[in-house]
PDB file of N, CA and C in Angstrom:
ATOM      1  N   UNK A   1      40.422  51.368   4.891  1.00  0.00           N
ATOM      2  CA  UNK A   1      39.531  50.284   4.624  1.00  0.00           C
ATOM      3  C   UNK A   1      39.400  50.137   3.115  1.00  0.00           C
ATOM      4  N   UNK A   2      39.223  48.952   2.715  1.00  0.00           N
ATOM      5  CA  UNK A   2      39.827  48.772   1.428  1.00  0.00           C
ATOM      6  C   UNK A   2      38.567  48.236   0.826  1.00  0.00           C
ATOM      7  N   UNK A   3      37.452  48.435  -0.401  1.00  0.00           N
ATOM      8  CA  UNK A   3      36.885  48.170  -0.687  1.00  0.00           C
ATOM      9  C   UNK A   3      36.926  46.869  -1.762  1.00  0.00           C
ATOM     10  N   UNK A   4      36.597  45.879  -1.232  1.00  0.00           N
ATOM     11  CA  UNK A   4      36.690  44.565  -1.722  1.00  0.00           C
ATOM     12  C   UNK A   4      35.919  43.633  -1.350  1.00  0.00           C
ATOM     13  N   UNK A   5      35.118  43.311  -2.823  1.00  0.00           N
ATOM     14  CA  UNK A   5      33.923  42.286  -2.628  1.00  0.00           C
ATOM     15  C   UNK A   5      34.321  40.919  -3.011  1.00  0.00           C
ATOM     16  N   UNK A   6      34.432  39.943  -0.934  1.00  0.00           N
ATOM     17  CA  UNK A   6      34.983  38.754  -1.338  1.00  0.00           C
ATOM     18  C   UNK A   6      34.095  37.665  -1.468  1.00  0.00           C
ATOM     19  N   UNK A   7      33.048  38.088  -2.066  1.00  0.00           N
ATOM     20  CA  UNK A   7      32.183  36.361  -2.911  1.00  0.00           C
ATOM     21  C   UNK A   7      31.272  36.789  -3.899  1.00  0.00           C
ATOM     22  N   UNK A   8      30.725  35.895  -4.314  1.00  0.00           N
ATOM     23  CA  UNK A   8      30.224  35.883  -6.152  1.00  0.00           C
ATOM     24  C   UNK A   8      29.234  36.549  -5.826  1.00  0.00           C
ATOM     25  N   UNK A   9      28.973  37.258  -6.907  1.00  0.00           N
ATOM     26  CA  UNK A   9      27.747  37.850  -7.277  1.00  0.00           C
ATOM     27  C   UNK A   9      26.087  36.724  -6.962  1.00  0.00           C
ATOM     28  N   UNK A  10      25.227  37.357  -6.199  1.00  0.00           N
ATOM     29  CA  UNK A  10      23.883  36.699  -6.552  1.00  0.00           C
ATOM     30  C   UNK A  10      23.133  36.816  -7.616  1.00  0.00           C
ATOM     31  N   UNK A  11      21.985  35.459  -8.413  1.00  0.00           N
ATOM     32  CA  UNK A  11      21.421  35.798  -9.667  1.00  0.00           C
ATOM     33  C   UNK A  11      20.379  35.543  -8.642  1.00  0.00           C
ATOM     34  N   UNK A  12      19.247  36.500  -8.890  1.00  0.00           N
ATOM     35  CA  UNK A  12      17.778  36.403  -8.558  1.00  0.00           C
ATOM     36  C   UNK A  12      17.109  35.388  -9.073  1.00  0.00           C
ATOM     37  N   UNK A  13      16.992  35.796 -10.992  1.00  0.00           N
ATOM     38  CA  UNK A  13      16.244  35.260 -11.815  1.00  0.00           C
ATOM     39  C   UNK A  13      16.733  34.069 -12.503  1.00  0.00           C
ATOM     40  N   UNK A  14      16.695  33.072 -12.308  1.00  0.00           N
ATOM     41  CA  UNK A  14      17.532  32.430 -12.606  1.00  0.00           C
ATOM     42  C   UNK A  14      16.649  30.924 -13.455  1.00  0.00           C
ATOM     43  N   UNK A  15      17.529  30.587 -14.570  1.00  0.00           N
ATOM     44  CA  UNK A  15      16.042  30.208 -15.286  1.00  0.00           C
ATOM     45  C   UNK A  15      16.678  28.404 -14.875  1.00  0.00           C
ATOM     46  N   UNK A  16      15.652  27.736 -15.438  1.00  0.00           N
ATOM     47  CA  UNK A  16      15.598  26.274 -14.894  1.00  0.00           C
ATOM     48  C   UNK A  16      16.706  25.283 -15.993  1.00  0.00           C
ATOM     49  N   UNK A  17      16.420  26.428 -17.256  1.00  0.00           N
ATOM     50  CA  UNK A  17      17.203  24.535 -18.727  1.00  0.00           C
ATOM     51  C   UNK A  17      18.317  25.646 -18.606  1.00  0.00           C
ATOM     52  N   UNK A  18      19.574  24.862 -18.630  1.00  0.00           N
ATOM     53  CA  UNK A  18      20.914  25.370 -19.210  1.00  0.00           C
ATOM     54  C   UNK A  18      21.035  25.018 -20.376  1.00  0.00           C
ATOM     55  N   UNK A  19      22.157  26.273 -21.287  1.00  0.00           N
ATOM     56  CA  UNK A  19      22.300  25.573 -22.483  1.00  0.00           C
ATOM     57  C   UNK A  19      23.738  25.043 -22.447  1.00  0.00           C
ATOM     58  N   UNK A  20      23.572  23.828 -23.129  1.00  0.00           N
ATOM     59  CA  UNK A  20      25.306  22.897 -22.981  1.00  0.00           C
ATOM     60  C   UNK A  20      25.821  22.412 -24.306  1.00  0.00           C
ATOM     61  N   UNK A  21      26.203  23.300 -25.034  1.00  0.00           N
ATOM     62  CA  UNK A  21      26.542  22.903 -26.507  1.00  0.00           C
ATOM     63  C   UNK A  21      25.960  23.068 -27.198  1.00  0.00           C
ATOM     64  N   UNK A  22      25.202  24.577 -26.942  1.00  0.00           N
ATOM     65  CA  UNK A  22      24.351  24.805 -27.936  1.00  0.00           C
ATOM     66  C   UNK A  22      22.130  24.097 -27.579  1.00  0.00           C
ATOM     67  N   UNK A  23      22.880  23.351 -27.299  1.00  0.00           N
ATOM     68  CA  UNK A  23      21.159  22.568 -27.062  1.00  0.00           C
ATOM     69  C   UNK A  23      20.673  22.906 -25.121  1.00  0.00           C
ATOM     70  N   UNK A  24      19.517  23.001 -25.168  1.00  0.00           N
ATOM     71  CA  UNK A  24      18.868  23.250 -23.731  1.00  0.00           C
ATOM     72  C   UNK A  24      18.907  21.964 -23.036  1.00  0.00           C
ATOM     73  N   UNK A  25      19.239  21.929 -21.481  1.00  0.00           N
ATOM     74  CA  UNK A  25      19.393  21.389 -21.022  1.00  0.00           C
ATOM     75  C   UNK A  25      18.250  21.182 -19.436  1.00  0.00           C
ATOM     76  N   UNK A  26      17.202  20.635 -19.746  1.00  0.00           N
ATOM     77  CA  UNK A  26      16.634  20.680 -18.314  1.00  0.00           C
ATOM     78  C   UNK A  26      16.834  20.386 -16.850  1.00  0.00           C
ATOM     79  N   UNK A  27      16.374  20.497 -15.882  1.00  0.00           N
ATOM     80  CA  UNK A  27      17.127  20.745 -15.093  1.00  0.00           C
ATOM     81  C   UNK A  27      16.728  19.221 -14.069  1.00  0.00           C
ATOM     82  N   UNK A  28      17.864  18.927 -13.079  1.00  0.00           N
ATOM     83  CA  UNK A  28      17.425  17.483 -12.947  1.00  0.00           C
ATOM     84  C   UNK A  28      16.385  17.012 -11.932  1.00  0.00           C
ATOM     85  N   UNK A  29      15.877  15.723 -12.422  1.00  0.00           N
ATOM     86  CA  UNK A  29      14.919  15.131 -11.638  1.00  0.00           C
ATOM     87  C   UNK A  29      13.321  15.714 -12.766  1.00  0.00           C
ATOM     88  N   UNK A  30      13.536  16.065 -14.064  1.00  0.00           N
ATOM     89  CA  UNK A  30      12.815  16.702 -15.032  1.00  0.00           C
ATOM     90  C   UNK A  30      12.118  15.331 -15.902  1.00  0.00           C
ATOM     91  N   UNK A  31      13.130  14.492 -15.844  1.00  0.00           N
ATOM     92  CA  UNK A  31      12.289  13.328 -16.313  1.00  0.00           C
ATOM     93  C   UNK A  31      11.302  12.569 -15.468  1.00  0.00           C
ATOM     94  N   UNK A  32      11.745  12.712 -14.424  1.00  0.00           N
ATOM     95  CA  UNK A  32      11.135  11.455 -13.335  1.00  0.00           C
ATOM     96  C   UNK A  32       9.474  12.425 -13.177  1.00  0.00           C
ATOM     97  N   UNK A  33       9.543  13.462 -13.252  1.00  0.00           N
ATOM     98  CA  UNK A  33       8.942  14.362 -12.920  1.00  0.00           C
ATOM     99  C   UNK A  33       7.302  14.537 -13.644  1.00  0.00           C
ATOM    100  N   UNK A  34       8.411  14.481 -15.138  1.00  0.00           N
ATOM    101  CA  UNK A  34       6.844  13.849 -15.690  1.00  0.00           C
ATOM    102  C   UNK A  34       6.107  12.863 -16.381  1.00  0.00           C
ATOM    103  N   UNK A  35       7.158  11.888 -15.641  1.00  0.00           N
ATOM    104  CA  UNK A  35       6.990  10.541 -15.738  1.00  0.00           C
ATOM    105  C   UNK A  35       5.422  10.281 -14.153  1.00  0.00           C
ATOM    106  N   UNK A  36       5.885  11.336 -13.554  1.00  0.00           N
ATOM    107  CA  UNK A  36       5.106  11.050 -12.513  1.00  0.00           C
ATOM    108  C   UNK A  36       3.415  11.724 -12.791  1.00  0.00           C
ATOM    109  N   UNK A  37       4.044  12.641 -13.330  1.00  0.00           N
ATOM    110  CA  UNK A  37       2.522  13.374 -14.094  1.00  0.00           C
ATOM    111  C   UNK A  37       2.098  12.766 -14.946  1.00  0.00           C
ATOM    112  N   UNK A  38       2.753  11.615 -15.500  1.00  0.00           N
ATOM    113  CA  UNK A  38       1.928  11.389 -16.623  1.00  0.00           C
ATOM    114  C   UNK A  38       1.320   9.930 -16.717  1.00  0.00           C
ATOM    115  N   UNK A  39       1.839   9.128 -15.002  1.00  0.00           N
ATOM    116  CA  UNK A  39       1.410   7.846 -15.492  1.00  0.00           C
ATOM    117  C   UNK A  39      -0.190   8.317 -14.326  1.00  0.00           C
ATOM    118  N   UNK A  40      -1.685   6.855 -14.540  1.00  0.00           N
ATOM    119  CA  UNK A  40      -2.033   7.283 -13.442  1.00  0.00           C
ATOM    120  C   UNK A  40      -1.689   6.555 -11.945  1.00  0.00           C
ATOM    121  N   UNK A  41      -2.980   7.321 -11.216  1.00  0.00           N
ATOM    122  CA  UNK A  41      -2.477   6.737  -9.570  1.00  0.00           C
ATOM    123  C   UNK A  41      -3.159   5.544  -9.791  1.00  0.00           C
ATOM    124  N   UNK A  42      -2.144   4.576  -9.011  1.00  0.00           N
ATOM    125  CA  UNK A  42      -2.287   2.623  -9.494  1.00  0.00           C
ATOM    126  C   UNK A  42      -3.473   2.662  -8.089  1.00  0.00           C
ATOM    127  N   UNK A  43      -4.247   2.111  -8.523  1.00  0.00           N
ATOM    128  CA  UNK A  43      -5.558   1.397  -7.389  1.00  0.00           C
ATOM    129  C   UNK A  43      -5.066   0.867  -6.998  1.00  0.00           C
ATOM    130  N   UNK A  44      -5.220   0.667  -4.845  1.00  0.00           N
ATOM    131  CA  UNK A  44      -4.329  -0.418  -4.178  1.00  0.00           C
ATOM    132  C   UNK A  44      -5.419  -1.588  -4.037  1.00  0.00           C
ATOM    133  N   UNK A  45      -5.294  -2.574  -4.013  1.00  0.00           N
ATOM    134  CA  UNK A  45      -5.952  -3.700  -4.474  1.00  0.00           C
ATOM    135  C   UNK A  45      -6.807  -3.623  -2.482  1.00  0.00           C
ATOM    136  N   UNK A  46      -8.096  -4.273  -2.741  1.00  0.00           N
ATOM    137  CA  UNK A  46      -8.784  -4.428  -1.505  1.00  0.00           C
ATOM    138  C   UNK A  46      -9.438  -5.600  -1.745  1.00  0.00           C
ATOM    139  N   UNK A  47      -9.854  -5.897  -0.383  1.00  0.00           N
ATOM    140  CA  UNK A  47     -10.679  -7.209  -0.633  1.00  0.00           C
ATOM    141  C   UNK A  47     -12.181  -8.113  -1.555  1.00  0.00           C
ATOM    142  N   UNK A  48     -12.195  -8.362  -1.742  1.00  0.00           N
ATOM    143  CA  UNK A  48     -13.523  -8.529  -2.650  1.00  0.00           C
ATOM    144  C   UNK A  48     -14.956  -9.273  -1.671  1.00  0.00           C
ATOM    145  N   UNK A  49     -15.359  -9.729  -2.588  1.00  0.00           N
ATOM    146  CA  UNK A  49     -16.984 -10.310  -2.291  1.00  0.00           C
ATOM    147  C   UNK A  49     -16.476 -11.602  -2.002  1.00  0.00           C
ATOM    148  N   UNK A  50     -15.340 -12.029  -2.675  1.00  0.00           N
ATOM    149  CA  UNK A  50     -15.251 -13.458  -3.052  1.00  0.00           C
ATOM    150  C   UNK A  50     -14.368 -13.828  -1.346  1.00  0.00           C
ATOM    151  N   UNK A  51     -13.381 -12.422  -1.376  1.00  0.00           N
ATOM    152  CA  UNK A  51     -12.588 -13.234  -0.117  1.00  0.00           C
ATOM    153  C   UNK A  51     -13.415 -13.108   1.178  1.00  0.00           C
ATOM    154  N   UNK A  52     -14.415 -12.355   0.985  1.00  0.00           N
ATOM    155  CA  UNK A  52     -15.187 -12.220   2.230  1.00  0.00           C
ATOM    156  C   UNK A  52     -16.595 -13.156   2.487  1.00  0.00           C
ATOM    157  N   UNK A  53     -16.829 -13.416   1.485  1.00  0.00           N
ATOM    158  CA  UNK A  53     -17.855 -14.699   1.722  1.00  0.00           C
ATOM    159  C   UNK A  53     -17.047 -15.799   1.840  1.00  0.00           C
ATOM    160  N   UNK A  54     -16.198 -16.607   0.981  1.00  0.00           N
ATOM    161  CA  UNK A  54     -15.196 -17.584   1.615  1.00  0.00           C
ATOM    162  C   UNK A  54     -14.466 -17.592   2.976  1.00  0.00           C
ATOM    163  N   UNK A  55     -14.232 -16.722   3.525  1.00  0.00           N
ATOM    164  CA  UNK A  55     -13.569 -16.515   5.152  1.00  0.00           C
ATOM    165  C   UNK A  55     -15.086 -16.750   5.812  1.00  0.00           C
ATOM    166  N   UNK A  56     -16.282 -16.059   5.679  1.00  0.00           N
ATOM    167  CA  UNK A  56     -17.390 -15.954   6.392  1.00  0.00           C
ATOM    168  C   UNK A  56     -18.099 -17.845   6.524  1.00  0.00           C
ATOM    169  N   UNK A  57     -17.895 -18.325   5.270  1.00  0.00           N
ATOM    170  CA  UNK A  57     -18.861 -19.409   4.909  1.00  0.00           C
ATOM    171  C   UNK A  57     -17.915 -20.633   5.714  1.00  0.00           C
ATOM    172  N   UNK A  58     -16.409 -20.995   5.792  1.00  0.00           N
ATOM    173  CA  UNK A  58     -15.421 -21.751   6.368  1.00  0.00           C
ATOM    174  C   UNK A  58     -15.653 -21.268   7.709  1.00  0.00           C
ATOM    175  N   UNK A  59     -15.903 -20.146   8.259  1.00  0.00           N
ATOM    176  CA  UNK A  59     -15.932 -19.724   9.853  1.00  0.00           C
ATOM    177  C   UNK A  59     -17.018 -20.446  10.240  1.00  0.00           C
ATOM    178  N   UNK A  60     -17.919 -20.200   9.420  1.00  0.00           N
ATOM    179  CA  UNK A  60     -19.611 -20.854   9.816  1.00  0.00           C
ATOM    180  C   UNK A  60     -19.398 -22.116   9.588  1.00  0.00           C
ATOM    181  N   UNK A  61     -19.100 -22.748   8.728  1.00  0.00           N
ATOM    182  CA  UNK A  61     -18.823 -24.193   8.439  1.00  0.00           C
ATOM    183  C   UNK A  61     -18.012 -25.372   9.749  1.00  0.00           C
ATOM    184  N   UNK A  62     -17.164 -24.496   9.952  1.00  0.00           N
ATOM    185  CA  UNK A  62     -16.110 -24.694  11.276  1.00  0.00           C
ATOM    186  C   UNK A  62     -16.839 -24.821  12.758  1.00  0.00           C
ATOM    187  N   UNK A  63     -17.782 -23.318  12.785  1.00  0.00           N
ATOM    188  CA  UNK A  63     -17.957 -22.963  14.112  1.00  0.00           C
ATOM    189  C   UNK A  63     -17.160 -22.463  14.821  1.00  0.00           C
ATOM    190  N   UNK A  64     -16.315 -21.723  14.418  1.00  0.00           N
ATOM    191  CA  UNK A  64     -15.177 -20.694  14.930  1.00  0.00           C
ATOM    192  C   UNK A  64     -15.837 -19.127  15.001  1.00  0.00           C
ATOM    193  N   UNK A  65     -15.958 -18.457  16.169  1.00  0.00           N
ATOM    194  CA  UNK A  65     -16.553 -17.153  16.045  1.00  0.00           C
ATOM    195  C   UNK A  65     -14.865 -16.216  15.803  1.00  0.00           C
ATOM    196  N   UNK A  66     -15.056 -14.945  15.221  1.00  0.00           N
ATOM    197  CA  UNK A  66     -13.941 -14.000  14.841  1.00  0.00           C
ATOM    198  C   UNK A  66     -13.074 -14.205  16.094  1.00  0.00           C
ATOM    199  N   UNK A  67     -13.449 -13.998  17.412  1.00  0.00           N
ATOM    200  CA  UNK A  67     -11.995 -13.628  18.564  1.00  0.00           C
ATOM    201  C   UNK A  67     -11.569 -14.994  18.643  1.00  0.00           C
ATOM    202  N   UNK A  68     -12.042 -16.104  18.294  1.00  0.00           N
ATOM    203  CA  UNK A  68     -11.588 -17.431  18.271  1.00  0.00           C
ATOM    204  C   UNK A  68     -10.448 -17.780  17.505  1.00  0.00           C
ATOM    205  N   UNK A  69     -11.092 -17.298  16.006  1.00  0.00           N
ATOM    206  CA  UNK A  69     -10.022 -17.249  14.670  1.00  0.00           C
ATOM    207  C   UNK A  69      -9.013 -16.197  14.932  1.00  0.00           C
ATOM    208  N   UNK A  70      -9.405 -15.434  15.478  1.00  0.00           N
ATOM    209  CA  UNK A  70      -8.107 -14.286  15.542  1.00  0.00           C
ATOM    210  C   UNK A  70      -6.868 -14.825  16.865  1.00  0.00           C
ATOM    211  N   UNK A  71      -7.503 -15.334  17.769  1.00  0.00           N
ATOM    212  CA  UNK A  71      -6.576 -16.004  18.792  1.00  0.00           C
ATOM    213  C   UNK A  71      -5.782 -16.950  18.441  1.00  0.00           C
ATOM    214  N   UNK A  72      -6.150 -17.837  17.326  1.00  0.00           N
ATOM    215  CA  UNK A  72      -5.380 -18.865  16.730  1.00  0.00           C
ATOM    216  C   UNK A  72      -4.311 -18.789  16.141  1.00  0.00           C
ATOM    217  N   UNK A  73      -4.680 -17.334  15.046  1.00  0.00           N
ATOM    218  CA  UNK A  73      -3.783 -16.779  14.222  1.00  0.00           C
ATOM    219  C   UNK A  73      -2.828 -15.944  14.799  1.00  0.00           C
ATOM    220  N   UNK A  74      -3.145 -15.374  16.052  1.00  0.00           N
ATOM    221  CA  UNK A  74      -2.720 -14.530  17.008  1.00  0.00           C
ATOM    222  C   UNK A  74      -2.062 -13.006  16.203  1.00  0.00           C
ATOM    223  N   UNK A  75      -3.524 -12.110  15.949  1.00  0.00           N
ATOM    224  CA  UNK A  75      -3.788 -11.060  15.090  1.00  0.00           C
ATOM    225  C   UNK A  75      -4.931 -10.299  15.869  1.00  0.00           C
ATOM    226  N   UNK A  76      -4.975  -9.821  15.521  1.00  0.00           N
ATOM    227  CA  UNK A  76      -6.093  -8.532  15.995  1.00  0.00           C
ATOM    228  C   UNK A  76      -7.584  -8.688  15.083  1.00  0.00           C
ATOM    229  N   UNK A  77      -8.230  -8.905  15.902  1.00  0.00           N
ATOM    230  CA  UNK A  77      -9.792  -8.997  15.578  1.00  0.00           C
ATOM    231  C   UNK A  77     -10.152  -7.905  14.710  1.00  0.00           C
ATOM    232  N   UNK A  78     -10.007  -6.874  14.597  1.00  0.00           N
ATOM    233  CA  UNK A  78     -10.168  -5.542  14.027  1.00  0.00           C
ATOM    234  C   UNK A  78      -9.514  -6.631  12.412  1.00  0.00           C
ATOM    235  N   UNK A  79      -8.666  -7.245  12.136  1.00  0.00           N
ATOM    236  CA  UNK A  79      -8.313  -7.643  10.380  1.00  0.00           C
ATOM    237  C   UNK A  79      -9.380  -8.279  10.191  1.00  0.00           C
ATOM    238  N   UNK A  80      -9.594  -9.402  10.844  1.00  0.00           N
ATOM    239  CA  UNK A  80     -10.727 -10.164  10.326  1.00  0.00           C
ATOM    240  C   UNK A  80     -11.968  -9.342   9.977  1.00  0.00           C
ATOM    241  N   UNK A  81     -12.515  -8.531  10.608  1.00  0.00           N
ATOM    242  CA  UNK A  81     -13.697  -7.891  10.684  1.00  0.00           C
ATOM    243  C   UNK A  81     -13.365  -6.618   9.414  1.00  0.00           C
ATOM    244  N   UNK A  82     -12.306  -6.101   8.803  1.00  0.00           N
ATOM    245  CA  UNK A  82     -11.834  -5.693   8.183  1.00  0.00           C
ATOM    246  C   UNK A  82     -12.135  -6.556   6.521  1.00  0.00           C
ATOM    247  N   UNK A  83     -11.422  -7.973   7.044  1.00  0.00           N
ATOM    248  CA  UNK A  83     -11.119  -8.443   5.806  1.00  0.00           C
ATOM    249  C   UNK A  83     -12.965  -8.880   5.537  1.00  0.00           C
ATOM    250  N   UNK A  84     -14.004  -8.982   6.698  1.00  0.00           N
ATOM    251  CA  UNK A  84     -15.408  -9.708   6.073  1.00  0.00           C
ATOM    252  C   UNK A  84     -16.313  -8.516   5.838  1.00  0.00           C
ATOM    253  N   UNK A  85     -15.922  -7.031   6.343  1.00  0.00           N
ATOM    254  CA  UNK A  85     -16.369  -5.917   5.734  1.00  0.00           C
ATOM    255  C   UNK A  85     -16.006  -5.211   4.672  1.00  0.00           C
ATOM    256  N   UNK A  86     -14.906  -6.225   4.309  1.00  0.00           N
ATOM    257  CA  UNK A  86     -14.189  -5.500   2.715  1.00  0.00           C
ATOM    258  C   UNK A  86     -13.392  -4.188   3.133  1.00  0.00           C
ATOM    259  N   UNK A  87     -12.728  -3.914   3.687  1.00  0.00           N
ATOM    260  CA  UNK A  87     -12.130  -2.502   4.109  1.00  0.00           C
ATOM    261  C   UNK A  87     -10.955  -3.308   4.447  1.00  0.00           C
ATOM    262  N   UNK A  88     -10.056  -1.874   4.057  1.00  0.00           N
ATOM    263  CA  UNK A  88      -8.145  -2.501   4.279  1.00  0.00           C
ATOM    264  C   UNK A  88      -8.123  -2.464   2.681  1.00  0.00           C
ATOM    265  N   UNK A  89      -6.680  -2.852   2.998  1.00  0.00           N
ATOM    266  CA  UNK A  89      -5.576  -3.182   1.399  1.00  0.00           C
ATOM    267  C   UNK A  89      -5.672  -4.624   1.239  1.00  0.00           C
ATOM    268  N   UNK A  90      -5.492  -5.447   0.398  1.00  0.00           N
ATOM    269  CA  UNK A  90      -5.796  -6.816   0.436  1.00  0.00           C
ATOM    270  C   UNK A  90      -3.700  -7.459   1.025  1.00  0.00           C
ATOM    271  N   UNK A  91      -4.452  -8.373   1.882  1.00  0.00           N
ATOM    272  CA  UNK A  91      -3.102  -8.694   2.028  1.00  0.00           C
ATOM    273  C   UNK A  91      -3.100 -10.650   2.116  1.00  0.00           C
ATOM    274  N   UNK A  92      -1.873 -11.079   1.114  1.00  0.00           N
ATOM    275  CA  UNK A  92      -2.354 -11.888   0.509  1.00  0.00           C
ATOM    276  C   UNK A  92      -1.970 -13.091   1.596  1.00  0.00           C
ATOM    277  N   UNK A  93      -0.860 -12.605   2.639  1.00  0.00           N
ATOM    278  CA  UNK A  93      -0.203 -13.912   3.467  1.00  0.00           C
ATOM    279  C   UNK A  93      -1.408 -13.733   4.415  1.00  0.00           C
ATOM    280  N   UNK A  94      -1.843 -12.455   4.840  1.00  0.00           N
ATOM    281  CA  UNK A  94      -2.694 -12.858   6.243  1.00  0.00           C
ATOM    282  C   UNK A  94      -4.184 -13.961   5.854  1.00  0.00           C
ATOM    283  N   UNK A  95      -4.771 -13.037   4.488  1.00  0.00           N
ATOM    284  CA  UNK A  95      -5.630 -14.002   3.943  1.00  0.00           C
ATOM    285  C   UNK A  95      -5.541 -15.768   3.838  1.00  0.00           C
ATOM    286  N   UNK A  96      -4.172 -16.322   3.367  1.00  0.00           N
ATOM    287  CA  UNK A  96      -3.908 -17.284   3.120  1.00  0.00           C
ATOM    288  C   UNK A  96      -3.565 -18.061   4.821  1.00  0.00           C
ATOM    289  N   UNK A  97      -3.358 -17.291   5.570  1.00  0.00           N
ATOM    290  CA  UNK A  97      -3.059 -18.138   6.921  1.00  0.00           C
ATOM    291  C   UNK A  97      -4.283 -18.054   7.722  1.00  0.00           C
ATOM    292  N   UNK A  98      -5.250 -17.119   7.192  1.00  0.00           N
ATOM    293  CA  UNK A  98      -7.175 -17.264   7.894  1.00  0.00           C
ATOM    294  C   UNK A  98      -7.045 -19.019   6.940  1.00  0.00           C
ATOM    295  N   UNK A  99      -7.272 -18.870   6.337  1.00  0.00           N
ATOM    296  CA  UNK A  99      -7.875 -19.749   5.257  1.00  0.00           C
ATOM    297  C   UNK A  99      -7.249 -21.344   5.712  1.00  0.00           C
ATOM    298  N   UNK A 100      -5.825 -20.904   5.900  1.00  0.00           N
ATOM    299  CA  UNK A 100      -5.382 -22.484   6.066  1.00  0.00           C
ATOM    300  C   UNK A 100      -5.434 -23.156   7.515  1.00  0.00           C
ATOM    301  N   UNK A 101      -5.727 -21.649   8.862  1.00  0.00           N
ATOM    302  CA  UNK A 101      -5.976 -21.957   9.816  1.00  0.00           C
ATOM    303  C   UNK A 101      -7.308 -22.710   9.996  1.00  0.00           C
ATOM    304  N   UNK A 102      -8.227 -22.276   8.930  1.00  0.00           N
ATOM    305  CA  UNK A 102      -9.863 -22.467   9.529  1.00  0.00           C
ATOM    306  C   UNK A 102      -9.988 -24.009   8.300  1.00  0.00           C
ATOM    307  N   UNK A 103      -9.066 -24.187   7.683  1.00  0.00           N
ATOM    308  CA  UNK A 103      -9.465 -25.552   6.879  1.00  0.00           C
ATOM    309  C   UNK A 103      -8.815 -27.020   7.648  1.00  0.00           C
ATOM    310  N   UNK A 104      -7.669 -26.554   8.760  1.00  0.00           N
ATOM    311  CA  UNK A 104      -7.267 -27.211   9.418  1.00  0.00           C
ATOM    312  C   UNK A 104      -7.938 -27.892  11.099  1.00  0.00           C
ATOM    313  N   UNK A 105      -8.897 -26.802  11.012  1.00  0.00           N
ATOM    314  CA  UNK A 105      -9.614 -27.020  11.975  1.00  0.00           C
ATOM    315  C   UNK A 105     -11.052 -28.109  11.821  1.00  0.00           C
ATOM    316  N   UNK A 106     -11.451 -28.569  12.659  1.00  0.00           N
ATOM    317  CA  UNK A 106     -12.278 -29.770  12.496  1.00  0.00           C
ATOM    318  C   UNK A 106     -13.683 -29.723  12.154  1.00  0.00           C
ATOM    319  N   UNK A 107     -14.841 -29.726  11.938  1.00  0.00           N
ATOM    320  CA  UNK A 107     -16.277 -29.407  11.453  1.00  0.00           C
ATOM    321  C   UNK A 107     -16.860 -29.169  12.796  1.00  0.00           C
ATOM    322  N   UNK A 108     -17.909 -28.150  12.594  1.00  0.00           N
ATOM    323  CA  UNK A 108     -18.360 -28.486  13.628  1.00  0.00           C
ATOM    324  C   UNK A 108     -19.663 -29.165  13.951  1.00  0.00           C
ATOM    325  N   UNK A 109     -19.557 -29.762  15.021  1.00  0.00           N
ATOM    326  CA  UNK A 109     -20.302 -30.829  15.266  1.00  0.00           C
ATOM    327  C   UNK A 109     -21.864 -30.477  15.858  1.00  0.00           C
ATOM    328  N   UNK A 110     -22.385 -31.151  14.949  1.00  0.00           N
ATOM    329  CA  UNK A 110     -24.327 -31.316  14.667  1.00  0.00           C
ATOM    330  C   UNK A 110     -24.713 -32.397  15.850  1.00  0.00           C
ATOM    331  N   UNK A 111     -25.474 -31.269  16.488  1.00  0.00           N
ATOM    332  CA  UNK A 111     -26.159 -32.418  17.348  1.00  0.00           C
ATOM    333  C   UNK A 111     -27.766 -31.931  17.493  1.00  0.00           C
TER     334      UNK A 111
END
């Protein structure tokens, strides 16, 4: 039996920058890295005062109750009630198709 070691040696310690011509070399994904540490976390935009009294004041204006408006739009009651409690991410197409659904609709009628 012939003593012969057939693969490379293991390094334990093994450090992160290579040097490549003399100069250190970090190791990759080192930029992105603290590019990520260093910008901050971006605020995701939510609804305001403004989009929730405008959806509320056109519903009332209309006479459309929420499962009404939501059947039209054919969406889930849970957004609307979302978008007039201010909770959620702001989202700008669903907002804009409440808005153009309930301006298309007719007044409601005073008797």
């Amino acid at each position: 039996m012939s003593i012969y070691q057939d693969w490379d040696p293991v390094v334990f310690n093994k450090t992160n920058n290579k040097s490549v011509g003399g100069k250190i070399q970090n190791a990759p994904g080192t930029k992105e890295f603290k590019k990520l540490i260093d910008d901050d976390i971006p605020v995701v935009a939510s609804y305001t005062v403004e989009h929730s009294s405008k959806l509320i004041c056109l519903r009332n204006q209309k006479g459309v109750d929420r499962k009404e408006l939501a059947r039209k739009c054919n969406i889930n009651i849970k957004d609307i009630e979302a978008i007039e409690n201010r909770n959620g991410k702001f989202n700008k197409v669903l907002f804009g198709n409440l808005i153009r659904t309930l301006e298309r609709l007719p007044d409601k009628e005073q008797s």
